[in-house]
N, C-alpha and C. Protein backbone atom coordinates (compact mmCIF):
# COMPACT_ATOMS: atom_id res chain seq x y z
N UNK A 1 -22.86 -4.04 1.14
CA UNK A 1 -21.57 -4.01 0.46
C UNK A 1 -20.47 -4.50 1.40
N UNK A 2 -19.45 -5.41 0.74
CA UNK A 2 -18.36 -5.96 1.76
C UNK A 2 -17.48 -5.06 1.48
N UNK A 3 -16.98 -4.30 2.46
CA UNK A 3 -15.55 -3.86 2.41
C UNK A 3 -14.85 -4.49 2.93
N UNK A 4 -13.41 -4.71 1.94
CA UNK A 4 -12.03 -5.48 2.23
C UNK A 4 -10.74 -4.45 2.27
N UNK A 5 -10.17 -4.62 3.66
CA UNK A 5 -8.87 -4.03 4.33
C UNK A 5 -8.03 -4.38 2.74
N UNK A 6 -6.70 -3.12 2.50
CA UNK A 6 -5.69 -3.43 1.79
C UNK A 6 -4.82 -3.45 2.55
N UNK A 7 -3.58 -4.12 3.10
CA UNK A 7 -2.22 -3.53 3.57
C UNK A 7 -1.18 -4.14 2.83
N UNK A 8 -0.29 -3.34 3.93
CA UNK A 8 1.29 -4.63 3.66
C UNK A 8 1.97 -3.18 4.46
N UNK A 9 3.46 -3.94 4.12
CA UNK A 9 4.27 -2.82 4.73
C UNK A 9 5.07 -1.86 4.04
N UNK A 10 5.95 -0.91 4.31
CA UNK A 10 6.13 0.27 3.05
C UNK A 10 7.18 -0.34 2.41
N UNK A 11 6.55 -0.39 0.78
CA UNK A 11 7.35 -1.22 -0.45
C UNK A 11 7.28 -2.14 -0.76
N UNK A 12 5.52 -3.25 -0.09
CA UNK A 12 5.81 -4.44 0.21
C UNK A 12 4.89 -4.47 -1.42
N UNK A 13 4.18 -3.48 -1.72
CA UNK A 13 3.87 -3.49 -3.21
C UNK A 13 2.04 -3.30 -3.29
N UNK A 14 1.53 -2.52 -1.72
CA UNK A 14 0.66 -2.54 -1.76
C UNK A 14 -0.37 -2.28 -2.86
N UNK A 15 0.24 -0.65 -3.12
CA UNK A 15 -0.39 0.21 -4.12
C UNK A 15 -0.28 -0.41 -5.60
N UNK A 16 1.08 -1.44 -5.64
CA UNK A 16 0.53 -2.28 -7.01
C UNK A 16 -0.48 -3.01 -6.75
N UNK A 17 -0.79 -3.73 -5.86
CA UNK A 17 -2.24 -4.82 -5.80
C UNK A 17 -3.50 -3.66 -5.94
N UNK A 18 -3.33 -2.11 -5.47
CA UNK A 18 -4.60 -1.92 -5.76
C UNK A 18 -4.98 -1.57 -7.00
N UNK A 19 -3.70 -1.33 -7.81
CA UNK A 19 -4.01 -0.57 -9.43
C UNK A 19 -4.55 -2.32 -9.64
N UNK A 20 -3.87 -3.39 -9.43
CA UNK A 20 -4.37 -4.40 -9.66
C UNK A 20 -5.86 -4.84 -9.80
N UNK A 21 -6.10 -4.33 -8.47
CA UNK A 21 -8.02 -4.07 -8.39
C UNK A 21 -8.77 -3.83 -9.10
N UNK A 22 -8.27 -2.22 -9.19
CA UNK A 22 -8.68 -1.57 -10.48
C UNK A 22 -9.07 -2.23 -11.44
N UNK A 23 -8.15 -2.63 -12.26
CA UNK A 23 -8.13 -3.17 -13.62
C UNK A 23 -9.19 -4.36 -13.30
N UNK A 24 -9.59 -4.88 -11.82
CA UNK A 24 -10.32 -6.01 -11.93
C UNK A 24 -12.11 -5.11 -11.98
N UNK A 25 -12.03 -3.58 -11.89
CA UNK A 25 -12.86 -3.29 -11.79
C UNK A 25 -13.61 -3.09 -9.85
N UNK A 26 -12.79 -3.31 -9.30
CA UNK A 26 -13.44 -2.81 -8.15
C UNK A 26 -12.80 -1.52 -7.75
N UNK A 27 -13.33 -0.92 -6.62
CA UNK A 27 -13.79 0.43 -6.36
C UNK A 27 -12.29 0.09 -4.97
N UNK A 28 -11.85 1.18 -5.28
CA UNK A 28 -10.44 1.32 -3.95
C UNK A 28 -10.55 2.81 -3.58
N UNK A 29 -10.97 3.06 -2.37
CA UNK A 29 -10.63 3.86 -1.57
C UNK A 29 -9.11 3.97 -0.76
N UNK A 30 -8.22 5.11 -1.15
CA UNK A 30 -6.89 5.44 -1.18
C UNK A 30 -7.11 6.34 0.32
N UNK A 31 -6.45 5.43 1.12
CA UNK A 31 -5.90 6.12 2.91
C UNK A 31 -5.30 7.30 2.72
N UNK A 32 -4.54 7.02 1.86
CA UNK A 32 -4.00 8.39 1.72
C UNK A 32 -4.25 9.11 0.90
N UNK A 33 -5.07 9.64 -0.31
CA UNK A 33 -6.15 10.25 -0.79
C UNK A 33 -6.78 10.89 0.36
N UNK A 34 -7.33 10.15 0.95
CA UNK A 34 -8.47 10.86 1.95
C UNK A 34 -7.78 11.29 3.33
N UNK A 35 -6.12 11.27 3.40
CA UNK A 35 -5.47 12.22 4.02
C UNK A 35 -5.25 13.47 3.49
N UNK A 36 -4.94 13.75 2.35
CA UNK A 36 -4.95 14.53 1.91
C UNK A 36 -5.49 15.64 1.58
N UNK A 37 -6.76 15.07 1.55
CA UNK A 37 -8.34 15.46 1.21
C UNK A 37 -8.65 16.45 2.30
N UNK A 38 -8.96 15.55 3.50
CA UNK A 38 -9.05 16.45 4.74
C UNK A 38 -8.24 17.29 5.32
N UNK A 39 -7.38 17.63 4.92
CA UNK A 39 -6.20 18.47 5.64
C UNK A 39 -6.14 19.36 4.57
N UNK A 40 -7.47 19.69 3.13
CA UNK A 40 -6.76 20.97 2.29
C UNK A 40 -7.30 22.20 3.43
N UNK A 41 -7.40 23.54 2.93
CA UNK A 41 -7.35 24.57 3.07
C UNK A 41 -8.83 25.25 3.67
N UNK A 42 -9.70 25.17 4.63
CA UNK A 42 -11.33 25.42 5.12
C UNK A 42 -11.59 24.06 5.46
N UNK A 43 -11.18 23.18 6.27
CA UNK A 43 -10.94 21.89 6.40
C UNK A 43 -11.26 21.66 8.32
N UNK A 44 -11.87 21.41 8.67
CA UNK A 44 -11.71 21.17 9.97
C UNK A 44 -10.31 20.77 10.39
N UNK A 45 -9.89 19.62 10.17
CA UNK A 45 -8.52 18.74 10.53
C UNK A 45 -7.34 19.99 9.83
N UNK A 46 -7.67 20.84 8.48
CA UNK A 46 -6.64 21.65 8.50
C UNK A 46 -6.28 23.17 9.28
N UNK A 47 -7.45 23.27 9.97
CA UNK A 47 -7.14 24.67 10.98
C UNK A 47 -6.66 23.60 12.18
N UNK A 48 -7.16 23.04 12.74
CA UNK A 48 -6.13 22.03 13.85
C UNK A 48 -4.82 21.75 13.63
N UNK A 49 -4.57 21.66 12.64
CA UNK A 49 -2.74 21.44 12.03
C UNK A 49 -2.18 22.48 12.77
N UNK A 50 -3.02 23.62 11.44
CA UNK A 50 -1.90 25.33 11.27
C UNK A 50 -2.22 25.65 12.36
N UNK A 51 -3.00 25.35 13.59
CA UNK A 51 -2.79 25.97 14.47
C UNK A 51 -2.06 25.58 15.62
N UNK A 52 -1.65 23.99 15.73
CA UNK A 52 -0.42 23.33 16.19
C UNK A 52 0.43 23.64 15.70
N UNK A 53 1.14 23.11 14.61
CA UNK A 53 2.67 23.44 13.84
C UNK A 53 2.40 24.58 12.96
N UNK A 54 2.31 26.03 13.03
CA UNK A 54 2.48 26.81 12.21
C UNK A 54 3.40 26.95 11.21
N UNK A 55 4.62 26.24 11.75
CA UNK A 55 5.58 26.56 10.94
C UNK A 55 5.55 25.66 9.51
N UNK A 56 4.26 24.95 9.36
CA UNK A 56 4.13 23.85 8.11
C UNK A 56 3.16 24.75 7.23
N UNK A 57 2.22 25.71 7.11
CA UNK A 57 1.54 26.50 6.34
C UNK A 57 2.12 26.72 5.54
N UNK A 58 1.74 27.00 4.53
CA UNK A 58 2.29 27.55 3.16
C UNK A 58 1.56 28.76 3.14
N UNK A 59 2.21 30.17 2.04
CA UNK A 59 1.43 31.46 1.90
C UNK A 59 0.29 31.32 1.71
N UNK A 60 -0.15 30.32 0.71
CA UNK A 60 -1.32 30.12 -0.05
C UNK A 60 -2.34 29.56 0.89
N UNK A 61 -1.46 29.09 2.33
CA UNK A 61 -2.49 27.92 3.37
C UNK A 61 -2.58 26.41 3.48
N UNK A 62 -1.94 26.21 2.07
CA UNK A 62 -1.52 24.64 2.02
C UNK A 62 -0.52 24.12 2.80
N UNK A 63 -1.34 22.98 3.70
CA UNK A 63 0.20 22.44 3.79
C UNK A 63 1.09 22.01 3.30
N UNK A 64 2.50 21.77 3.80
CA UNK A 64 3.62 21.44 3.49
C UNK A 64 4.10 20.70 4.40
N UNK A 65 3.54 19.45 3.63
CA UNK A 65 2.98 17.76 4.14
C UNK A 65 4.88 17.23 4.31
N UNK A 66 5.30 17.13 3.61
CA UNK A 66 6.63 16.94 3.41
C UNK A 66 7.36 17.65 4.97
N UNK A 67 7.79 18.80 5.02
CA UNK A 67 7.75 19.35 5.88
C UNK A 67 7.23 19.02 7.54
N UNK A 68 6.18 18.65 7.71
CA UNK A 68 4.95 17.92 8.55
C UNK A 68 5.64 16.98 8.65
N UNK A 69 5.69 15.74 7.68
CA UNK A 69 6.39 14.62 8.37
C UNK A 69 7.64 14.37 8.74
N UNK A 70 8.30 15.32 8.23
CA UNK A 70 9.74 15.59 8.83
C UNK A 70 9.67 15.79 10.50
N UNK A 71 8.93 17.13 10.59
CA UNK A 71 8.44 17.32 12.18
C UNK A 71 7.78 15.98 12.97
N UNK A 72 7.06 15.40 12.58
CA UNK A 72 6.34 14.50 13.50
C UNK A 72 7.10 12.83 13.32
N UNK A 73 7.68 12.91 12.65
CA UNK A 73 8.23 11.62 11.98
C UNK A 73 9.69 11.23 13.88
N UNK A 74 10.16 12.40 13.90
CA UNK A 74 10.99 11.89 14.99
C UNK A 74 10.20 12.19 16.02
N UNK A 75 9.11 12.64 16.68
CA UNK A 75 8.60 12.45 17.63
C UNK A 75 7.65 11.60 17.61
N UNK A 76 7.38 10.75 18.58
CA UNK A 76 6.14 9.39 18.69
C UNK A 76 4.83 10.18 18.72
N UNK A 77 5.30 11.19 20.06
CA UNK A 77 4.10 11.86 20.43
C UNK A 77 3.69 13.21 19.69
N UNK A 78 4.02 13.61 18.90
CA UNK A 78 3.43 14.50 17.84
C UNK A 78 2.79 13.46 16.66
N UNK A 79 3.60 12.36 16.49
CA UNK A 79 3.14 11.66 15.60
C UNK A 79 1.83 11.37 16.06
N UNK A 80 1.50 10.92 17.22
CA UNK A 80 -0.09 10.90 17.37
C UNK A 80 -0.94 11.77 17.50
N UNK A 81 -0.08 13.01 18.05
CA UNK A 81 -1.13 13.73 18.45
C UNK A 81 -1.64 14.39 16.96
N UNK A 82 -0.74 14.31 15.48
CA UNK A 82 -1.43 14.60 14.11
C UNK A 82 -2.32 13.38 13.94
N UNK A 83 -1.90 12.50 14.20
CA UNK A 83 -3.05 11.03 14.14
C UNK A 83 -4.32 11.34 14.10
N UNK A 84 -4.41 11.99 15.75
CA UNK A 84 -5.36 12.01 16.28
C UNK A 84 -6.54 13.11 15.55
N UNK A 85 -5.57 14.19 15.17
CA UNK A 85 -6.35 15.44 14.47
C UNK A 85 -6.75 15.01 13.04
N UNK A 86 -6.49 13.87 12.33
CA UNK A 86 -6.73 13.42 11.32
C UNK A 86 -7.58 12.55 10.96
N UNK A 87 -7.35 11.46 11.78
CA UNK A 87 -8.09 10.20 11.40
C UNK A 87 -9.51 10.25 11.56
N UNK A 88 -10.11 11.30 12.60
CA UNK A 88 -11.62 11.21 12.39
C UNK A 88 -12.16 11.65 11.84
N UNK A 89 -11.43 12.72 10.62
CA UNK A 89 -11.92 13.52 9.53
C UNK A 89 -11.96 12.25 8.41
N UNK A 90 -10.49 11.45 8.45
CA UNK A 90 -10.47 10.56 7.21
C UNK A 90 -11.66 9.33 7.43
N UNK A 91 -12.11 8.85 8.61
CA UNK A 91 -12.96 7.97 8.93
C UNK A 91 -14.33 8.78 8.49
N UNK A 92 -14.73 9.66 8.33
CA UNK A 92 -15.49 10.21 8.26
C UNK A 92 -15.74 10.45 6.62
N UNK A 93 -15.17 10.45 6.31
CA UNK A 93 -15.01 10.80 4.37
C UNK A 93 -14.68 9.43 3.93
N UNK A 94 -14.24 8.79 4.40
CA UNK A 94 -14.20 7.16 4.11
C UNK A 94 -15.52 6.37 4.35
N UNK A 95 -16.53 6.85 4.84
CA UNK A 95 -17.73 6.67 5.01
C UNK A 95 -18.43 6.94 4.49
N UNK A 96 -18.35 8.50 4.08
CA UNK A 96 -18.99 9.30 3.01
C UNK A 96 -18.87 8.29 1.37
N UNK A 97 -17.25 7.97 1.10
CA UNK A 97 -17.54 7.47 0.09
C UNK A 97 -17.76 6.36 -0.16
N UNK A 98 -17.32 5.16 0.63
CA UNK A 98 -18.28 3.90 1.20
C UNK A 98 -19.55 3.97 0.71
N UNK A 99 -20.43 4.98 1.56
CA UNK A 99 -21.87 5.27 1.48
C UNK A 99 -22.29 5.07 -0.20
N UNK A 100 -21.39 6.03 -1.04
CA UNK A 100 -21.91 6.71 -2.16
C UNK A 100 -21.79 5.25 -3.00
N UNK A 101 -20.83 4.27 -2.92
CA UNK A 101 -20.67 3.13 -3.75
C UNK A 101 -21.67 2.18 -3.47
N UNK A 102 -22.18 2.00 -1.64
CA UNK A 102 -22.96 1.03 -1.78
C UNK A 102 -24.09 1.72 -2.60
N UNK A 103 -24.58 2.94 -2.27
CA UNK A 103 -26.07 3.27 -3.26
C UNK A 103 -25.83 3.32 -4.41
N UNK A 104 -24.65 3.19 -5.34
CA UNK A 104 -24.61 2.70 -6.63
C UNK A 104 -24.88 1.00 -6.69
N UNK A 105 -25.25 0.67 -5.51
CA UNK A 105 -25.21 -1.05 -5.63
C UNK A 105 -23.79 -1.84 -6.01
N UNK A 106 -22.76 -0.99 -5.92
CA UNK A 106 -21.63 -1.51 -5.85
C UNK A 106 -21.50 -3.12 -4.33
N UNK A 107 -20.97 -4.16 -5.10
CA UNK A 107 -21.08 -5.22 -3.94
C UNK A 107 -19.85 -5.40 -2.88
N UNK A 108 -18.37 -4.57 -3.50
CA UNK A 108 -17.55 -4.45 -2.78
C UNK A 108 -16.73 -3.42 -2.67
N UNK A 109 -15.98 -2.96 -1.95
CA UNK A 109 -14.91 -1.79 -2.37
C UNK A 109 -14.52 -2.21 -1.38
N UNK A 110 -12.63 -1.38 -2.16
CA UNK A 110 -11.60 -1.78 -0.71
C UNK A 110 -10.75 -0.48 -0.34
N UNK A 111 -10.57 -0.82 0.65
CA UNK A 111 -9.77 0.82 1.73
C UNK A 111 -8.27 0.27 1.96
N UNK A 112 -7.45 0.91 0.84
CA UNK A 112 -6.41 0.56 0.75
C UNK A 112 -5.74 1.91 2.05
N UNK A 113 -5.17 1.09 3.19
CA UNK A 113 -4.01 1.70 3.93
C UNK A 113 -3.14 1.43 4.83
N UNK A 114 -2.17 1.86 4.28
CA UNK A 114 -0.71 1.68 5.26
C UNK A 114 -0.73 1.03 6.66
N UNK A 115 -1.10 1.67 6.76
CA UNK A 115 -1.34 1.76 8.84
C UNK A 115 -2.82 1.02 9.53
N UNK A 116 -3.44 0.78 8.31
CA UNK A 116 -4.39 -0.02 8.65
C UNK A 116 -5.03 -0.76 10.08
N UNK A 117 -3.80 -1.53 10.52
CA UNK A 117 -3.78 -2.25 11.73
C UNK A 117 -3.08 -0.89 12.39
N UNK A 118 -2.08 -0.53 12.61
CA UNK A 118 -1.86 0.67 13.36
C UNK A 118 -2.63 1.72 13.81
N UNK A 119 -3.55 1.98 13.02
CA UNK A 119 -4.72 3.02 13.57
C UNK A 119 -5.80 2.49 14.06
N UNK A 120 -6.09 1.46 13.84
CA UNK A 120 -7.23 -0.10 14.42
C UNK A 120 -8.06 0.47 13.32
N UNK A 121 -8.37 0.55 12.26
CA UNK A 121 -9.25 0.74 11.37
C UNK A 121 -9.77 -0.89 10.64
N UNK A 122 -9.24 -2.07 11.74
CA UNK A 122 -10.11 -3.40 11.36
C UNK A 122 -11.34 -2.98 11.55
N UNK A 123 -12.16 -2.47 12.31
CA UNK A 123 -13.69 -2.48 12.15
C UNK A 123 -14.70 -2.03 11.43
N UNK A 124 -13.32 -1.43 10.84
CA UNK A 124 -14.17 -0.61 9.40
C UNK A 124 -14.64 -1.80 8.33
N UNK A 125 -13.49 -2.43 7.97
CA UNK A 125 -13.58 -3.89 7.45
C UNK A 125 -13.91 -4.87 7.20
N UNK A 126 -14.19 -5.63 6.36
CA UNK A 126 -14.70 -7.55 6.76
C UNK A 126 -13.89 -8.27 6.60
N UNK A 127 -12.30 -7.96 6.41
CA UNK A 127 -12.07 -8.42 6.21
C UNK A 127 -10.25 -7.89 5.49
N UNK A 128 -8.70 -8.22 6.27
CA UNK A 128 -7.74 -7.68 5.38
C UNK A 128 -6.80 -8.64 4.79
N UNK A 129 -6.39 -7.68 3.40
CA UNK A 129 -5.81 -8.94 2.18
C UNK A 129 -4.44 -7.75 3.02
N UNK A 130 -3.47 -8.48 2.85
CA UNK A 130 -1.81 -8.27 3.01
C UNK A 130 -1.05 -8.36 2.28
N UNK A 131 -0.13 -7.33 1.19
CA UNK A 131 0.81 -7.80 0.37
C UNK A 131 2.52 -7.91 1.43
N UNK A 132 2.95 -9.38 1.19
CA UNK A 132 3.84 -9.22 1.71
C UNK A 132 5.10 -9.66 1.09
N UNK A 133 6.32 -9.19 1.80
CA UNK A 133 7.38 -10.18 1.22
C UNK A 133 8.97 -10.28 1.94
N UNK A 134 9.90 -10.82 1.89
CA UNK A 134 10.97 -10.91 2.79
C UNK A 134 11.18 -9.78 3.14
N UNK A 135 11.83 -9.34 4.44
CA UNK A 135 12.26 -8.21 4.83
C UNK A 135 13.02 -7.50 4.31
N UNK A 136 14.37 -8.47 3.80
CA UNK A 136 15.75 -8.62 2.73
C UNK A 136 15.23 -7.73 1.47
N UNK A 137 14.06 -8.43 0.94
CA UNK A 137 13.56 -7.62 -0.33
C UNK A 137 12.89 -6.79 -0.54
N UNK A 138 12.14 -6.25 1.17
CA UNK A 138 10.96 -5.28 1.22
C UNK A 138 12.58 -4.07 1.51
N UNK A 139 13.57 -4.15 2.25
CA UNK A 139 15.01 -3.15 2.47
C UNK A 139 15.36 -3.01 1.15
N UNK A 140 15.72 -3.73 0.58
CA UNK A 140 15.77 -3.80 -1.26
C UNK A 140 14.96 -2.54 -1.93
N UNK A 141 13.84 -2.72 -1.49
CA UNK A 141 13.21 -2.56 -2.40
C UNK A 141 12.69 -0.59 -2.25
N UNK A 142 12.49 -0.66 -0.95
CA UNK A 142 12.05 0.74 -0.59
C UNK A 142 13.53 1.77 -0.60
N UNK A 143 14.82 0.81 -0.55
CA UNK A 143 15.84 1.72 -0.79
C UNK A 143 16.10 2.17 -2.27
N UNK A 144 15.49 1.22 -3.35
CA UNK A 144 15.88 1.64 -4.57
C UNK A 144 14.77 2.65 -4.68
N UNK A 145 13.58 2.43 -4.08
CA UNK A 145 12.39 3.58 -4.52
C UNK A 145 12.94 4.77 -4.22
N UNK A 146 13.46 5.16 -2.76
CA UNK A 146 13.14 6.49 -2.49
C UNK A 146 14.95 6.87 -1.79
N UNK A 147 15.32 5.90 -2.12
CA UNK A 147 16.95 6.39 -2.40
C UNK A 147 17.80 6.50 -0.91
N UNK A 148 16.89 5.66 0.01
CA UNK A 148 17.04 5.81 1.42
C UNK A 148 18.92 5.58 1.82
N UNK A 149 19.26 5.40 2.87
CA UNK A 149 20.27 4.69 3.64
C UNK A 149 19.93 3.33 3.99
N UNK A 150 20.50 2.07 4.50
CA UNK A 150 20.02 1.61 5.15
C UNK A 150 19.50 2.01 6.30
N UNK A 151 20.30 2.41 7.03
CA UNK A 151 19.73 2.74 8.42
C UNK A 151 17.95 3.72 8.06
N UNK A 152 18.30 5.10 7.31
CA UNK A 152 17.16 5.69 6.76
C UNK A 152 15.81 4.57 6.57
N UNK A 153 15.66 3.55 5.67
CA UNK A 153 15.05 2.45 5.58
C UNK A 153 14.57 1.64 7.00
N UNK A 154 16.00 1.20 7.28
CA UNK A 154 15.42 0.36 8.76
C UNK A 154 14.25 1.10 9.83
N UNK A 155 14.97 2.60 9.72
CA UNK A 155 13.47 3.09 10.33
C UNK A 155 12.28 3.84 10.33
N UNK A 156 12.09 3.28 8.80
CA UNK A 156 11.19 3.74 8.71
C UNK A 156 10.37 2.63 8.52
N UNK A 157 10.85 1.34 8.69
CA UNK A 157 10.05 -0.24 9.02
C UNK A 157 9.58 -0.60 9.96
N UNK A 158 10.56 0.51 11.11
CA UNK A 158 10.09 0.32 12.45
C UNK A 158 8.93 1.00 13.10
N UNK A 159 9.32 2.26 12.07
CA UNK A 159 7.67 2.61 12.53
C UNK A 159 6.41 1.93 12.24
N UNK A 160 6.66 1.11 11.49
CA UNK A 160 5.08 0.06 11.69
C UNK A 160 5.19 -0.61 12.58
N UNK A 161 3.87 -1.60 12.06
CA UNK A 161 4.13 -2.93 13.06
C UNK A 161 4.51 -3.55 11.72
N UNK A 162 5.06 -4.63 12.68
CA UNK A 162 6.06 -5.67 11.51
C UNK A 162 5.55 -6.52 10.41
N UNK A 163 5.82 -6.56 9.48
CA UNK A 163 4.94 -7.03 8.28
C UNK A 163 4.91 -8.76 9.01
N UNK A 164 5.42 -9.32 9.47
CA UNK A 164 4.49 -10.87 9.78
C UNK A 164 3.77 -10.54 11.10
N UNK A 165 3.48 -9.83 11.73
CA UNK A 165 2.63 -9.10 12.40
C UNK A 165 1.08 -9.19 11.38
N UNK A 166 1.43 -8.13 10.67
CA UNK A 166 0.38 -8.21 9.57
C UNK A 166 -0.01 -9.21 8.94
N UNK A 167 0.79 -10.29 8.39
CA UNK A 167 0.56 -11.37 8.31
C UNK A 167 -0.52 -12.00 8.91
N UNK A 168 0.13 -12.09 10.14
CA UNK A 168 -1.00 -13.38 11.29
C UNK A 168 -2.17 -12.72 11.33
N UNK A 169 -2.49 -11.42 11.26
CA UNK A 169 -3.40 -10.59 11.55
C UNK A 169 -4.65 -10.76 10.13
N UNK A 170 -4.35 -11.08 9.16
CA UNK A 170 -4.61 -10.90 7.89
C UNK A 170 -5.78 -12.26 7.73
N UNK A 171 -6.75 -12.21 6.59
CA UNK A 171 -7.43 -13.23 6.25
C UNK A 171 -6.84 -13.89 5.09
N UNK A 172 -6.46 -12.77 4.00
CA UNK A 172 -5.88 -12.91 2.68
C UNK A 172 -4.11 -12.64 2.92
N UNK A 173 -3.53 -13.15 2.19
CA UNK A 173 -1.99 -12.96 2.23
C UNK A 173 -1.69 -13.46 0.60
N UNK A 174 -0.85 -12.63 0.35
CA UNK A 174 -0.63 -12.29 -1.28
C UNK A 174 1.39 -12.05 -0.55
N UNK A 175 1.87 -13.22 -1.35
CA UNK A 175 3.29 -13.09 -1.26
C UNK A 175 4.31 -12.23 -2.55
N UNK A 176 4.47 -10.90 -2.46
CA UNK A 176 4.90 -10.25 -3.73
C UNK A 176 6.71 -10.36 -4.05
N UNK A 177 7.08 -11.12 -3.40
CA UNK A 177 8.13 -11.97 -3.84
C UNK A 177 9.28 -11.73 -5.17
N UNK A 178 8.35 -11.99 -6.05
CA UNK A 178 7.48 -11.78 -7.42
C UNK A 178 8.14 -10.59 -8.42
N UNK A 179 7.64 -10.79 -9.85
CA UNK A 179 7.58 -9.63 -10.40
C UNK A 179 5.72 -9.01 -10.34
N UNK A 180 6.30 -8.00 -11.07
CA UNK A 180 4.53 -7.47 -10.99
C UNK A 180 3.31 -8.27 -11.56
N UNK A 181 3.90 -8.87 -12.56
CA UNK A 181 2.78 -9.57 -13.31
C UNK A 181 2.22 -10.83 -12.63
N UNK A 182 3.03 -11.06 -11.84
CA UNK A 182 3.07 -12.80 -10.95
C UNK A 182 2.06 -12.18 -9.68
N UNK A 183 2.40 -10.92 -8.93
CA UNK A 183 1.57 -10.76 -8.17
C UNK A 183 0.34 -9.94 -8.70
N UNK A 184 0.09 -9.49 -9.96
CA UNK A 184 -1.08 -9.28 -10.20
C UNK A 184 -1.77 -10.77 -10.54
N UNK A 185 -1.37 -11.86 -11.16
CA UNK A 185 -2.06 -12.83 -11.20
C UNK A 185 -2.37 -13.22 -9.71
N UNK A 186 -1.14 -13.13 -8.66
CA UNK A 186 -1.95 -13.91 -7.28
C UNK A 186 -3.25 -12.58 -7.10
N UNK A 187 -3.31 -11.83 -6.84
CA UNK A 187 -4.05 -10.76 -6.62
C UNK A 187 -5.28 -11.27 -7.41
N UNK A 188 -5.35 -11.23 -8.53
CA UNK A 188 -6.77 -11.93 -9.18
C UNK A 188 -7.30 -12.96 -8.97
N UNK A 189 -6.03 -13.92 -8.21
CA UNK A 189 -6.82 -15.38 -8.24
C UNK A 189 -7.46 -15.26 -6.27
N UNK A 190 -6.68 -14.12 -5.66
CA UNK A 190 -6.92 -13.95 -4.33
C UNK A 190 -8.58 -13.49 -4.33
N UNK A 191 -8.40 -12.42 -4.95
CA UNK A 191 -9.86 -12.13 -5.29
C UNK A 191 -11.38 -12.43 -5.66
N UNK A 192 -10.82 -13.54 -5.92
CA UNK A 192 -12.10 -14.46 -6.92
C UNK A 192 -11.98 -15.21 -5.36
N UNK A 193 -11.20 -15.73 -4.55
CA UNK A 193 -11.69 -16.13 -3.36
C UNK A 193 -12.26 -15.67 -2.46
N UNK A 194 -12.11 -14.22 -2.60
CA UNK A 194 -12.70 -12.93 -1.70
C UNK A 194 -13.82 -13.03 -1.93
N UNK A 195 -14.77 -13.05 -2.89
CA UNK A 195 -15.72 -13.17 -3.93
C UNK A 195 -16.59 -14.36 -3.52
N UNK A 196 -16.19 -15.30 -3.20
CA UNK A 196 -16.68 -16.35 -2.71
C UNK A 196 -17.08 -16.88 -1.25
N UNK A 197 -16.48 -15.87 -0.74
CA UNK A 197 -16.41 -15.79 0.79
C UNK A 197 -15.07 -16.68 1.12
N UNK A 198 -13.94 -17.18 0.44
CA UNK A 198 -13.10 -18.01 0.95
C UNK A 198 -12.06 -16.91 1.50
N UNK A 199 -10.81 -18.11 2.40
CA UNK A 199 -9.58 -17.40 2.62
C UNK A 199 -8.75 -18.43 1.77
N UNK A 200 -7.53 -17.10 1.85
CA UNK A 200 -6.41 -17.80 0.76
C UNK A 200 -5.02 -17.14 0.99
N UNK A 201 -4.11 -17.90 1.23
CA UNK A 201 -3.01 -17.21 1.27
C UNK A 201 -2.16 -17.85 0.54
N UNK A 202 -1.29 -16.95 -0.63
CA UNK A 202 -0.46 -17.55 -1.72
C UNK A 202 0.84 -16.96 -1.42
């Protein structure tokens, strides 16, 4: 089974290319799904949390993820050091369900996530498609979503690496520019090159 990298940068319209998928019928494994996943409640990665930041538990034991990234969001080095307590639980269940699609004889699935290149999770891969688009319109765009500041926005761009970063890095490049329907058509026609073993960047 080929697995294909999803990225882009936050708002660049990732999570529309993967409902996109969907509808094409392939299998998407959600990065952040399987953050989530591992950090509920009898969780390896979630007694490592509550027992770093206590103050993020909930009565019930859940975290209070919201909360969490507030805390780690201004420090670099908390930010990794949750990285670190996470990602080998999510690599690990990302495998698990990998596993379960190829023994359905599934021929591809893709691991849609954010940070993709930031956590080096290329080797998981054969391969990453990139939704991208001006900076101008990716600030646009994540300020109308989530109601940011500019400044609020600017850094939270900075915490990646830079979407033409991702770019050069990328096999596939999908320009979302676009309305939705324009980049679900590039997305389908990207795909059918994926499919073929080609590269393509639109």
């Amino acid at each position: 089974m080929r697995i294909i990298g999803l990225t882009g940068g936050i708002a660049s319209g990732k999570s529309t290319a993967a409902r996109a998928l969907m509808r094409l019928g392939v299998p998407v494994i959600d990065a952040d799904q399987l953050s989530r996943l591992v950090v509920e409640p009898a969780r390896p990665a979630h007694e490592a949390i509550a027992r770093r930041w206590p103050e993020v538990v909930r009565a019930d034991r859940s975290l209070d993820r919201a909360r969490l990234g507030a805390v780690v969001f201004q420090d670099p080095a908390q930010r990794r050091e949750l990285t670190s307590l996470v990602m080998p639980a999510m690599i690990d269940e990302f495998r698990r369900q990998a596993g379960e699609l190829a023994r359905r004889g599934e021929p591809f699935c893709v691991l849609e996530a954010a940070t993709l290149f930031e956590e080096g999770l290329e080797p998981l891969v054969d391969g990453v498609l990139v939704i991208a688009l001006p900076e101008a319109q990716q600030l646009q765009r994540l300020r109308a979503r989530n109601g940011y500041t500019e400044s609020e926005a600017r850094a939270r761009l900075a915490a990646q690496l830079p979407l033409q970063e991702k770019v050069r890095r990328a096999r596939w490049v999908v320009d979302n520019s676009g309305d939705e329907a324009e980049l679900a058509r590039q997305v389908e026609a990207v795909w059918e090159g994926i499919k073929t073993g080609g590269s393509c960047r639109l």
